[in-house]
Protein backbone atom coordinates (compact mmCIF):
# COMPACT_ATOMS: atom_id res chain seq x y z
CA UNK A 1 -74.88 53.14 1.70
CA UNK A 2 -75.05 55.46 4.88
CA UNK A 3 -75.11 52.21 7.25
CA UNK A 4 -72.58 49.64 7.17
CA UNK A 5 -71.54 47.16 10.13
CA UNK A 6 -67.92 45.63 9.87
CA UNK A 7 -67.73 41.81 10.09
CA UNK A 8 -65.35 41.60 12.44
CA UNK A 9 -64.72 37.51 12.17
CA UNK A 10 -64.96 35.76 9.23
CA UNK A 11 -67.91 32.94 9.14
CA UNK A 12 -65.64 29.83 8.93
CA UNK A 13 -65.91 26.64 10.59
CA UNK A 14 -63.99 26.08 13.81
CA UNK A 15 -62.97 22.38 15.48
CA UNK A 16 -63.09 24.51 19.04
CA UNK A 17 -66.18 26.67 18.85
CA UNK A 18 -69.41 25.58 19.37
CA UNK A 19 -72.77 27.12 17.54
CA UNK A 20 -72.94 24.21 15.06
CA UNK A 21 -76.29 24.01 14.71
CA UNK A 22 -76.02 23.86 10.83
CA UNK A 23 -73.68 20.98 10.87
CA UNK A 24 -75.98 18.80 8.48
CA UNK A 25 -78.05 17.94 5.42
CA UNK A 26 -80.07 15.44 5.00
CA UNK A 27 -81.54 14.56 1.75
CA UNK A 28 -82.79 11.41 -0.56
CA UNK A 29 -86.07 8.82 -0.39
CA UNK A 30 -87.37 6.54 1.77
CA UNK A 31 -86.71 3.34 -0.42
CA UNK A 32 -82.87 1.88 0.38
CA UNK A 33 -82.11 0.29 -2.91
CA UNK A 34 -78.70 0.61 -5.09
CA UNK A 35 -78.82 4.65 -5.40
CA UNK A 36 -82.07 5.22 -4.07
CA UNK A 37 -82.69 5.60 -0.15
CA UNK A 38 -80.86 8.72 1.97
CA UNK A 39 -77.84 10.47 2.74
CA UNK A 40 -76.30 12.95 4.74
CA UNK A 41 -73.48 15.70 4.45
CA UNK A 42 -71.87 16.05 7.60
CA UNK A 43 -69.37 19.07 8.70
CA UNK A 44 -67.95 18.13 11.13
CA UNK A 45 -65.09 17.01 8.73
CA UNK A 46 -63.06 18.99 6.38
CA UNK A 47 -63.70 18.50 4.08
CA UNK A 48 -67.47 17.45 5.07
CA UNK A 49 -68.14 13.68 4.72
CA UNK A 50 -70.68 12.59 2.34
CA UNK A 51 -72.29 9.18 3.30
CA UNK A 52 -75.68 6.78 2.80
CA UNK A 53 -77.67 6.99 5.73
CA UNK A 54 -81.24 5.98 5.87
CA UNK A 55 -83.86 7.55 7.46
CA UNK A 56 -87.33 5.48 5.72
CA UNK A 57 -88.63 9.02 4.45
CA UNK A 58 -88.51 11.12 1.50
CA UNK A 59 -86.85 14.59 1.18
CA UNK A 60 -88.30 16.87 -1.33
CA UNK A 61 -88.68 21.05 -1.14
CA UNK A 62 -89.33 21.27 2.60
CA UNK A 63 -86.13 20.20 4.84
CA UNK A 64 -85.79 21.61 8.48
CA UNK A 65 -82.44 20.35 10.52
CA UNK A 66 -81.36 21.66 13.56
CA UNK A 67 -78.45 20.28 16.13
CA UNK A 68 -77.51 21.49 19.27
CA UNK A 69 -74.46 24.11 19.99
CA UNK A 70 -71.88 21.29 19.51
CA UNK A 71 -73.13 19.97 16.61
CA UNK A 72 -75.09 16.62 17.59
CA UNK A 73 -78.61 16.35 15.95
CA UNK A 74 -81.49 17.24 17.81
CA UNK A 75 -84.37 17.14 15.52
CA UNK A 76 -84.88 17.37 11.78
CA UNK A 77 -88.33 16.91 9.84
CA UNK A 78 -89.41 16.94 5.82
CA UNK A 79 -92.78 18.72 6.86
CA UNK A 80 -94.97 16.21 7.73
CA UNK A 81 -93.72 15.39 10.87
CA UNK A 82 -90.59 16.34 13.40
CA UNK A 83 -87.53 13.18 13.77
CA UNK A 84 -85.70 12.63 16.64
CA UNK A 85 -81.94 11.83 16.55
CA UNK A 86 -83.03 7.98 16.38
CA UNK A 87 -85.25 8.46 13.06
CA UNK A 88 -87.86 8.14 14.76
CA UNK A 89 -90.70 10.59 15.38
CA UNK A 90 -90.86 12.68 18.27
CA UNK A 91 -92.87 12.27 21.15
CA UNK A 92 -96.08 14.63 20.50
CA UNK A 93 -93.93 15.78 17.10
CA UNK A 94 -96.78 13.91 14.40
CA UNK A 95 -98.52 16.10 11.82
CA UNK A 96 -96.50 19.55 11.31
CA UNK A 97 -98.67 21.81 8.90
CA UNK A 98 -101.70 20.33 9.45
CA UNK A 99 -104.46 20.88 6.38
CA UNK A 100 -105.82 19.39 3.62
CA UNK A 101 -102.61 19.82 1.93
CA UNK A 102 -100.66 17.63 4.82
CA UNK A 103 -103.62 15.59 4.48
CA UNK A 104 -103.23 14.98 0.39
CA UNK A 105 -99.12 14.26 1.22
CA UNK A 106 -98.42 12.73 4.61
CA UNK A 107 -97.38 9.66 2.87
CA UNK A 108 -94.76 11.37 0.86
CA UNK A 109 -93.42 14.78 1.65
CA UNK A 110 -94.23 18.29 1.83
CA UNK A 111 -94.92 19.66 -1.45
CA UNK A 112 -93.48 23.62 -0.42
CA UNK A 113 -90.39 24.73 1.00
CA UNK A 114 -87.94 24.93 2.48
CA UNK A 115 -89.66 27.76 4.22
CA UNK A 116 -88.51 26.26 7.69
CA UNK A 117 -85.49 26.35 10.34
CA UNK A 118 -84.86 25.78 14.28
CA UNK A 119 -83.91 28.80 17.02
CA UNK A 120 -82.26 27.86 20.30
CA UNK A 121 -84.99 29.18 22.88
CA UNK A 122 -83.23 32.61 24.35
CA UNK A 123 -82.63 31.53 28.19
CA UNK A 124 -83.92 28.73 27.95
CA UNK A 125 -81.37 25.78 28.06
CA UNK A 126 -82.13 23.06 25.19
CA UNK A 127 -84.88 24.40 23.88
CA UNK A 128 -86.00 25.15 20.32
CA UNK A 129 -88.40 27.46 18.73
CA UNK A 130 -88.91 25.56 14.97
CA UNK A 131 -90.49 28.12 12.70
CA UNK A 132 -92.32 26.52 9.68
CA UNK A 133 -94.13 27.62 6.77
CA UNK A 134 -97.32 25.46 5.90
CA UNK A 135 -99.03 25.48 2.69
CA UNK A 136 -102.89 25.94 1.39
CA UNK A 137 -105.07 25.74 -1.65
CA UNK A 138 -106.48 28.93 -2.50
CA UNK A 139 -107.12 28.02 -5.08
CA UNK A 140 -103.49 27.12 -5.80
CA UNK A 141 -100.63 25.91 -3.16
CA UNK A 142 -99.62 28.76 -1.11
CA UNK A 143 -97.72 29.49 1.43
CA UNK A 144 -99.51 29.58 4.77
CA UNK A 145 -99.83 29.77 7.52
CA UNK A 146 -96.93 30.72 9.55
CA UNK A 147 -96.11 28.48 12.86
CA UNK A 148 -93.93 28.20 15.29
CA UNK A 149 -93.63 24.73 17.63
CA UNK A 150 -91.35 24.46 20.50
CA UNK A 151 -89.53 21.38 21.51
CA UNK A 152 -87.61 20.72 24.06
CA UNK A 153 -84.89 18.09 24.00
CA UNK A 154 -84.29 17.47 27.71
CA UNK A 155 -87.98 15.65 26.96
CA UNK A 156 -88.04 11.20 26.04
CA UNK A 157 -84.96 10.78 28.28
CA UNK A 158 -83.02 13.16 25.60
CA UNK A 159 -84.60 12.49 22.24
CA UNK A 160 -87.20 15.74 22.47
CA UNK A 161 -90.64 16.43 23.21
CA UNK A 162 -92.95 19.17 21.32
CA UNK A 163 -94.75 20.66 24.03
CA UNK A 164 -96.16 23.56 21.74
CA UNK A 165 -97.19 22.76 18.08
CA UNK A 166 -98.84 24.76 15.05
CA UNK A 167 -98.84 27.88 16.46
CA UNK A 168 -100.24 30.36 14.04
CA UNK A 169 -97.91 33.16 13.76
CA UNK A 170 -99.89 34.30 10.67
CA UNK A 171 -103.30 33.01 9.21
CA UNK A 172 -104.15 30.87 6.03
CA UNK A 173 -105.32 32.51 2.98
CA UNK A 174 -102.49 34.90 2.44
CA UNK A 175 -98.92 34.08 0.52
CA UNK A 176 -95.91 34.70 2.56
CA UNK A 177 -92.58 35.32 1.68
CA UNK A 178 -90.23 33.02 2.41
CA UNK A 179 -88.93 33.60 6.38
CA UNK A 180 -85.39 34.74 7.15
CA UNK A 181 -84.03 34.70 10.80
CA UNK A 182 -80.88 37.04 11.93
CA UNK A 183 -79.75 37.26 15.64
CA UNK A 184 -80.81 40.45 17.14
CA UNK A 185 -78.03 42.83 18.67
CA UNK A 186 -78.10 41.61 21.94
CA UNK A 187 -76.68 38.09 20.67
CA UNK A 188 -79.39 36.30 22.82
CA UNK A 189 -82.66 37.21 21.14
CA UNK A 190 -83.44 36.81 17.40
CA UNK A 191 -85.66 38.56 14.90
CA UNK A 192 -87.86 36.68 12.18
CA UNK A 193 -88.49 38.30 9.29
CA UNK A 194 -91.29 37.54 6.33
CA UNK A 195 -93.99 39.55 4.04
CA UNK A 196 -96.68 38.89 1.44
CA UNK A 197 -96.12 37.70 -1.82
CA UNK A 198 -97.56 40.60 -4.24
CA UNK A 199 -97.66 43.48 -1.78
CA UNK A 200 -95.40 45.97 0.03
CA UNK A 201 -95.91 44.32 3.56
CA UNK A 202 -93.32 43.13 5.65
CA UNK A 203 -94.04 41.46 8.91
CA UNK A 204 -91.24 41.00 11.63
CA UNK A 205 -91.43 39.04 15.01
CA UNK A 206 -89.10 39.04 17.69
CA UNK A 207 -88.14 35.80 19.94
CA UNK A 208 -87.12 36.41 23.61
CA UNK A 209 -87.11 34.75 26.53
CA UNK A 210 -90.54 35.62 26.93
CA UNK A 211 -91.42 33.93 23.56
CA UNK A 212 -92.05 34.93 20.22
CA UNK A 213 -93.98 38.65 19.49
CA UNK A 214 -95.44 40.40 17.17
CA UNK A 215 -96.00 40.62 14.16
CA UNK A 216 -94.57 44.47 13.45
CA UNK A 217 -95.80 44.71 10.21
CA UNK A 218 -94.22 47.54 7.69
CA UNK A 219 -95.37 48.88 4.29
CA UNK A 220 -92.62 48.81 1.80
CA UNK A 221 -91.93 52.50 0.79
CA UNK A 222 -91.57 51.35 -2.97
CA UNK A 223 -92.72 48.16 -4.74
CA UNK A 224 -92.92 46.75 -8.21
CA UNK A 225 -95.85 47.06 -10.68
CA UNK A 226 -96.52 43.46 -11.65
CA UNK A 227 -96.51 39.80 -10.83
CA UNK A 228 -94.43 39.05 -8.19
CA UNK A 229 -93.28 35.51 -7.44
CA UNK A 230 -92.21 33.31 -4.66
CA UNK A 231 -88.22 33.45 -4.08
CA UNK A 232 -85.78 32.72 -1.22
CA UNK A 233 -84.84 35.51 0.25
CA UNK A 234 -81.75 36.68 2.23
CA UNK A 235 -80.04 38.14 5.73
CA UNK A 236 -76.58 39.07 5.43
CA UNK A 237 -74.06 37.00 7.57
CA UNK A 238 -73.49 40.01 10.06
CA UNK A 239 -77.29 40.94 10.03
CA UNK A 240 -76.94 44.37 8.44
CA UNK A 241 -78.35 43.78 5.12
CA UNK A 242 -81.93 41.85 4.40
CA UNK A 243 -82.74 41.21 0.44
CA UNK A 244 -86.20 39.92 -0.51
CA UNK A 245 -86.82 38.90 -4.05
CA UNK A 246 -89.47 39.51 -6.61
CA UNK A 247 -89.35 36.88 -9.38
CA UNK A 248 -88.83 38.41 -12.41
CA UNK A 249 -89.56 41.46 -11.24
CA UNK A 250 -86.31 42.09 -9.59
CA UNK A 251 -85.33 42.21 -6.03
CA UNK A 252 -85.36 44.94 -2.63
CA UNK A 253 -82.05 45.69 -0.52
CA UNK A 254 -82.92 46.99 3.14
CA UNK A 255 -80.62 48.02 5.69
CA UNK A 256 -81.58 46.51 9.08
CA UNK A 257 -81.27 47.71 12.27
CA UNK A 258 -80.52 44.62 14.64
CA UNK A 259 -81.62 46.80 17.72
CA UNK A 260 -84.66 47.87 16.98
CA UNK A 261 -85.72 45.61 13.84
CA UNK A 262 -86.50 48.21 11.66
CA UNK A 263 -85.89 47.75 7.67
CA UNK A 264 -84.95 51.33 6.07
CA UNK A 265 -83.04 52.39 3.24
CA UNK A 266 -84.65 50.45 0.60
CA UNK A 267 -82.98 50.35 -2.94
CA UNK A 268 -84.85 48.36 -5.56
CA UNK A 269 -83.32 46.71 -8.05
CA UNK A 270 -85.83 46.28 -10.99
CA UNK A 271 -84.95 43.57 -14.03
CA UNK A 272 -84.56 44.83 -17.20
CA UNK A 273 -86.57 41.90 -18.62
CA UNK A 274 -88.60 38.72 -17.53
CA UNK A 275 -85.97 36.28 -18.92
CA UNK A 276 -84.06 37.34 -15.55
CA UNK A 277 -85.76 35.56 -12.71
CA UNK A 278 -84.88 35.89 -9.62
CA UNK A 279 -85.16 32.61 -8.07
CA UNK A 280 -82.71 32.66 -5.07
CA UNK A 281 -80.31 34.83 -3.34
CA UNK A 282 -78.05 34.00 -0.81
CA UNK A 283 -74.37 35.61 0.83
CA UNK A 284 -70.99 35.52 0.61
CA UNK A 285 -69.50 35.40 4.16
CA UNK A 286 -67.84 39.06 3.49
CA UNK A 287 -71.60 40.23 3.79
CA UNK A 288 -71.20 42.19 0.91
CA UNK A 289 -71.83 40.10 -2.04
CA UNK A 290 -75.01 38.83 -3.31
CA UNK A 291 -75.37 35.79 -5.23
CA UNK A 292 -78.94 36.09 -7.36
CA UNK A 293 -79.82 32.91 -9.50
CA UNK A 294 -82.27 31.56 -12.09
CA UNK A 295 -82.68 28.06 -12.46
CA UNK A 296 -80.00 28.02 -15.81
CA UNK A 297 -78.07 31.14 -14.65
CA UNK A 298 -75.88 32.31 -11.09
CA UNK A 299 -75.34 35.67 -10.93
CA UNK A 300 -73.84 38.20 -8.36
CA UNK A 301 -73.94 41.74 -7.27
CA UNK A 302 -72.12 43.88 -4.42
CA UNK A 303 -74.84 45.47 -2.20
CA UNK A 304 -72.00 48.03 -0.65
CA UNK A 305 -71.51 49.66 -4.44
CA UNK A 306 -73.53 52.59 -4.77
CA UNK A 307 -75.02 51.55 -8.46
CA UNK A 308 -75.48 47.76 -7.30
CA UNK A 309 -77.34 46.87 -10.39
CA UNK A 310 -73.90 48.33 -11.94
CA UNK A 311 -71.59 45.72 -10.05
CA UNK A 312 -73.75 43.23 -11.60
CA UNK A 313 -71.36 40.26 -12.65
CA UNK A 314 -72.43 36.76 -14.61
CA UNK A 315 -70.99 34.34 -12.73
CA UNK A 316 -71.88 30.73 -14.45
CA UNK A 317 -74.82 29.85 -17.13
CA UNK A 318 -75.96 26.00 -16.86
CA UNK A 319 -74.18 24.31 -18.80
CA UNK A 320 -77.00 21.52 -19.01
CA UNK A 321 -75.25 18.17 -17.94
CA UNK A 322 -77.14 15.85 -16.54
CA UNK A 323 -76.76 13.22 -13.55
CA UNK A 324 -76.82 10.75 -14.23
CA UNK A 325 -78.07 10.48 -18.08
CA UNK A 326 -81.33 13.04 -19.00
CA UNK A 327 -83.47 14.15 -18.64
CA UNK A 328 -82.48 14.51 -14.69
CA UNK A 329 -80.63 17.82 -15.42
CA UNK A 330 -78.37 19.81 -12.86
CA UNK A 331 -79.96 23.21 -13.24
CA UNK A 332 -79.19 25.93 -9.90
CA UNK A 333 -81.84 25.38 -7.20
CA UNK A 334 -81.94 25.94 -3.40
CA UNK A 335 -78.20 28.41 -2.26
CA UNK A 336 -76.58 27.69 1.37
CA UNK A 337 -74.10 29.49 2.75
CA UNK A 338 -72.50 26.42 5.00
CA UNK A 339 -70.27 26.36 7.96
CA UNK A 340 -66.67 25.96 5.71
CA UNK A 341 -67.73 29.16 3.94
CA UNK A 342 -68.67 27.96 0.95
CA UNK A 343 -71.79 28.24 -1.00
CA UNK A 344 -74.00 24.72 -1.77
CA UNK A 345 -76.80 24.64 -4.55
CA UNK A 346 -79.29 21.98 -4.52
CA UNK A 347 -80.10 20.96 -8.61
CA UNK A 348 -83.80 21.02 -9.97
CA UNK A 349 -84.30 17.51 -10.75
CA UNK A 350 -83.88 14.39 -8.89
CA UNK A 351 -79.96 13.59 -9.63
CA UNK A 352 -76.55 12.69 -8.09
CA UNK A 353 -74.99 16.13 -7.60
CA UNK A 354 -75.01 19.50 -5.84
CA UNK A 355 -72.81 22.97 -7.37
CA UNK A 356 -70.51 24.11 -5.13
CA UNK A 357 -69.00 27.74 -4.97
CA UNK A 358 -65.30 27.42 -3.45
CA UNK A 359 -64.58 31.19 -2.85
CA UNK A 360 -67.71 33.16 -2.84
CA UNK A 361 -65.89 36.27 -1.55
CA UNK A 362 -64.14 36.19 -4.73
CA UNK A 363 -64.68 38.01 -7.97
CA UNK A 364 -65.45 36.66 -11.37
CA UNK A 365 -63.86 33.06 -12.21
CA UNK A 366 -62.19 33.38 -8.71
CA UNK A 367 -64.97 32.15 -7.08
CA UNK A 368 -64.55 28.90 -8.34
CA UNK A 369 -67.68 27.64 -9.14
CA UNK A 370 -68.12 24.03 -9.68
CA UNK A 371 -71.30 23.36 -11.74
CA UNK A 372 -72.08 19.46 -10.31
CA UNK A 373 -69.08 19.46 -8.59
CA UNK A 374 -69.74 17.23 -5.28
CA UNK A 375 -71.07 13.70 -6.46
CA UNK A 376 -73.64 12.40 -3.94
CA UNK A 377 -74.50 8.28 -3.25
CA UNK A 378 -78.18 8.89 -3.28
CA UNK A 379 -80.26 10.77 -5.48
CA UNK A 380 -81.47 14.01 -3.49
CA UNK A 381 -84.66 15.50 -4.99
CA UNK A 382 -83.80 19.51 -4.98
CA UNK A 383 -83.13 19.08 -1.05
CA UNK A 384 -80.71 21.88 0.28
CA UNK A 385 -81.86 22.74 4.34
CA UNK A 386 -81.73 26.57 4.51
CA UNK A 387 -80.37 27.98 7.85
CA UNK A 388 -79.90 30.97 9.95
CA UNK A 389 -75.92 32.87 10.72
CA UNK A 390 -76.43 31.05 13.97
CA UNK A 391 -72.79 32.28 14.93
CA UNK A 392 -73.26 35.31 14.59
CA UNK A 393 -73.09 37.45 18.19
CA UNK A 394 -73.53 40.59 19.77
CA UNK A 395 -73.92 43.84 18.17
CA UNK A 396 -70.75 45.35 19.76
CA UNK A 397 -71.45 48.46 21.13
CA UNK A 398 -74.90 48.76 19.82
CA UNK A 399 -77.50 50.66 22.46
CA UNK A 400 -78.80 47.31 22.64
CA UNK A 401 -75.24 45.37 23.68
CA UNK A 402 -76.39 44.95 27.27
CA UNK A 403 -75.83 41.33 27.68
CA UNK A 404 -72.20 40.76 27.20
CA UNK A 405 -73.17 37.27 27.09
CA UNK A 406 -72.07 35.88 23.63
CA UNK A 407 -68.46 36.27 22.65
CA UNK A 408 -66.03 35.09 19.84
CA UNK A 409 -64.55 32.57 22.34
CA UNK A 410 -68.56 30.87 22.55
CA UNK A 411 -68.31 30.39 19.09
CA UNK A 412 -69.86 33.52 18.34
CA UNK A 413 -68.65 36.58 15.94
CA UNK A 414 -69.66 39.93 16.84
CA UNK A 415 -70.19 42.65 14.72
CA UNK A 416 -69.12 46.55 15.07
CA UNK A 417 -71.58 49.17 15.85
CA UNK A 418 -71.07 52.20 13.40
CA UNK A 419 -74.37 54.42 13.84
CA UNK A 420 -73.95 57.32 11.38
CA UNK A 421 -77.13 56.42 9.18
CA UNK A 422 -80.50 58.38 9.01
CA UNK A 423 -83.41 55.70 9.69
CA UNK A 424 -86.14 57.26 7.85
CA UNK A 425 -88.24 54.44 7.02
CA UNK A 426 -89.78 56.16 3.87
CA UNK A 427 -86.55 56.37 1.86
CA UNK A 428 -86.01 54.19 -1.00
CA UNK A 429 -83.98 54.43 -4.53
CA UNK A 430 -84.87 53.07 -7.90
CA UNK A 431 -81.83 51.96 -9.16
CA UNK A 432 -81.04 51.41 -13.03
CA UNK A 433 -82.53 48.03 -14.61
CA UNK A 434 -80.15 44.94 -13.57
CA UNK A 435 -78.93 43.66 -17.42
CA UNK A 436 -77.59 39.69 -17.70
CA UNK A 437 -74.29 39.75 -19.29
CA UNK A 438 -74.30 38.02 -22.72
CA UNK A 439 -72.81 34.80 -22.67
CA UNK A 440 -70.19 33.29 -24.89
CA UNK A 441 -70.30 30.81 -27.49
CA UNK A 442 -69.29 28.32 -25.23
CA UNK A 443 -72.15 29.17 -22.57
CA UNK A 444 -75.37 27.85 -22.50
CA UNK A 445 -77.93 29.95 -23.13
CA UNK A 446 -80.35 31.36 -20.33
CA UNK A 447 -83.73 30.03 -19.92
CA UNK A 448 -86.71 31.18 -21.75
CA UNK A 449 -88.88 30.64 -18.80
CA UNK A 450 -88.97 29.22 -15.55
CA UNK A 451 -91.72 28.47 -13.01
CA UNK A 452 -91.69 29.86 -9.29
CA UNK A 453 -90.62 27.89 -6.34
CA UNK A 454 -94.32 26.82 -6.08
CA UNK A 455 -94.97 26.07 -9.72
CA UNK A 456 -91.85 23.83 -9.64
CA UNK A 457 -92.86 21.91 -6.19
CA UNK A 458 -95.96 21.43 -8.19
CA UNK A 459 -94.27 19.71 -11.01
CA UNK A 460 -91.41 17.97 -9.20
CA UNK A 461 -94.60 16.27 -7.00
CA UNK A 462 -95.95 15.07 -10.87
CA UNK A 463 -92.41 13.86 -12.12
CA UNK A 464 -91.48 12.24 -8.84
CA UNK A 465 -92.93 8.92 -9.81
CA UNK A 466 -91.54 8.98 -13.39
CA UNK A 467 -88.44 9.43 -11.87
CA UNK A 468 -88.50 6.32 -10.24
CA UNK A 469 -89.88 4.09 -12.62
CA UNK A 470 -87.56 5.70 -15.75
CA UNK A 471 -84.29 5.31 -14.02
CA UNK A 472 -84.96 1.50 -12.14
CA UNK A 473 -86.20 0.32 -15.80
């Protein structure tokens, strides 16, 4: 790779800095009976505190939580509607993704996601810009339209007020990508990045303190011949690097210029087969390794080596427990890189655990993963809240570092300019076909099939109620 920045702090969790807007997950249902009802994960203790805590609503796909700089919850919503810190919901914050599909699930929860997160409003003190992803029937669920709503929390004598809501960023009828936000270089502003499912188009918007613009829309120099599929997508944790997947088709590596917001230097990394599906990918803090998963299998790759598909390491296959008894199996779901640095998967059925990967920077078995390794008090339905580097600063010495505004001491961790890259937006490399590793006897064996994110919302909606009745009986 030409273009590199150097993470110049680690992305750790700090008593003494601020920027905790990440600082929770909530998860579970709305009924508050022996393990049913919800819970929260809280990090603002090492290591984080996992506690019952009801909130009368169910958590499914779609999860949006957002605190303020010091880590106290502003707002948080499921999709159907935006919470205050009481529980309750927010003055003029009812009906979020308005449609025939809210329509069909405003008693329940949003049947997409977790295409959704919350930007503090650049210059604008306590404000948010909450960026959402709604869904539509065309003739299946897809994901659209785009919005943005802004709240602001000095609003209902603290608790928040929407004062904007459902604004289309981009119209209904298309499938996006799922959004990924990354500060932009001046560590005030931020960048928002999506595309369309099944075609070379990227759209980017920037957030300043002017509001939100664009969209810049690109056309991907290179893209796969086939079906693509919905997957979450990835921004490094210094910004430099922006993945978006492509089911089982494989996945694209951009560099990204946090200036300018330009994606260039595209390598594609094709599958050598559809039994490798790309269903998530998500960072180590070092910036530079990529964990890709399937729903049965985690896998990882360094995006610095030149022959990434090369670095290609199998890091766990499922090893099909269940929590508690079956069929509510633990398979890999939703990644989150959290604030102590390590990496959270949500499982694919309703059960009482999460994975946990202890040293993601790590290679091999040294990254300790922990297939159902945190046992949780409530069931949580495939809930894992996906969020933004939100401590992530100025681009340090960039042509854009004019602010001088967001520091280590804030909280913040800049990143080092080192411009010696050719931006010529029409560059791309095919690298070799990505191969899964064989596993061992003792392994279990990779999936057959799985469905996309969508298909899967789809079903999970259908087993919900099954759930219920099969484990209170």
């Amino acid at each position: 790779m030409k273009h590199r920045c150097v993470f110049v702090f680690l992305l750790l969790s700090t008593a003494i800095f601020g920027q905790k807007h990440d600082y929770f997950q909530f998860f579970g249902y709305s009924s508050n009976t022996q393990l049913w009802g919800g819970a929260t994960i809280n990090f603002h203790h090492n290591p984080p505190a996992i506690y019952p805590e009801h909130k009368n609503m169910n958590f499914g796909l779609y999860c949006g939580i957002c605190s303020d700089s010091s880590g106290v919850l502003a707002f948080y919503t499921n999709g159907i509607a935006i919470r205050d810190a009481t529980h309750h919901i927010m003055a003029g914050g009812d009906t979020i993704n308005p449609g025939p599909v809210w329509n069909q699930w405003h008693d329940d929860r949003y049947p997409n996601g977790p295409f959704c997160f919350g930007l503090p409003a650049p210059g604008q003190f306590n404000r948010y810009y909450f960026f959402h992803m709604g869904s539509t029937f065309t003739p299946v669920l897809s994901t659209s339209p785009f919005y943005f709503t802004l709240i602001d929390m000095e609003g209902n004598g603290g608790l928040g007020t929407v004062i904007k809501k459902n604004q289309v960023l981009l119209p209904i009828y298309t499938d996006y990508t799922a959004p990924v936000a990354v500060k932009h270089g001046n560590g005030r502003d931020w960048w928002v990045i999506t595309g369309e499912v099944g075609k070379p188009i990227n759209h980017r918007f920037l957030l300043n303190e002017s509001g939100v613009h664009g969209p810049y829309t690109d056309t991907m120099p290179y893209f796969f011949q086939g079906v693509d599929y919905q997957s979450v997508n990835a921004m490094s944790p210094d910004g430099s690097v922006y993945v978006r997947g492509a089911g089982t088709l494989g996945f694209y590596v951009f560099d990204f210029d946090r200036c300018t917001g330009q994606l260039y230097n595209l390598r594609a990394v094709p599958f050598a087969n559809d039994d490798f599906l790309c269903f998530a990918t998500v960072f180590a803090p070092d910036s530079r390794h990529l964990y890709v998963s399937s729903l049965e299998t985690v896998t990882v790759v360094d995006v610095m080596a030149q022959d990434i598909s090369g670095s290609l390491d199998t890091v766990v296959y499922f090893d099909g427990n269940a929590s508690p008894q079956l069929p509510f199996v633990t398979g890999f779901f939703n990644p989150n890189l959290a604030p102590d640095g390590k990496i959270y998967y949500s499982t694919t059925s309703s059960t009482l655990a999460l994975h946990i990967i202890n040293h993601p920077n790590l290679p091999g078995p040294a990254a300790d993963f922990e297939q159902h390794g945190i046992a949780l008090p409530k069931y949580n339905n495939g809930t894992m809240c996906l969020y933004p580097h939100y401590r992530l600063g100025e681009w340090e010495s960039s042509p854009c570092d004019t602010i001088n505004g967001q520091k280590p001491g804030d909280g913040f961790m800049s990143s080092a300019w080192q411009d010696n890259a050719i931006r010529n937006l029409k560059d791309y490399k095919i690298l070799p076909p990505l191969f899964q590793k064989h596993k061992t006897e003792t392994q279990s064996a990779p999936p057959e099939a799985a469905p996309s994110m969508i298909e899967l919302s789809i079903q999970r909606r259908k087993e919900r109620y099954v759930d219920e009745k099969t484990k209170k009986e």
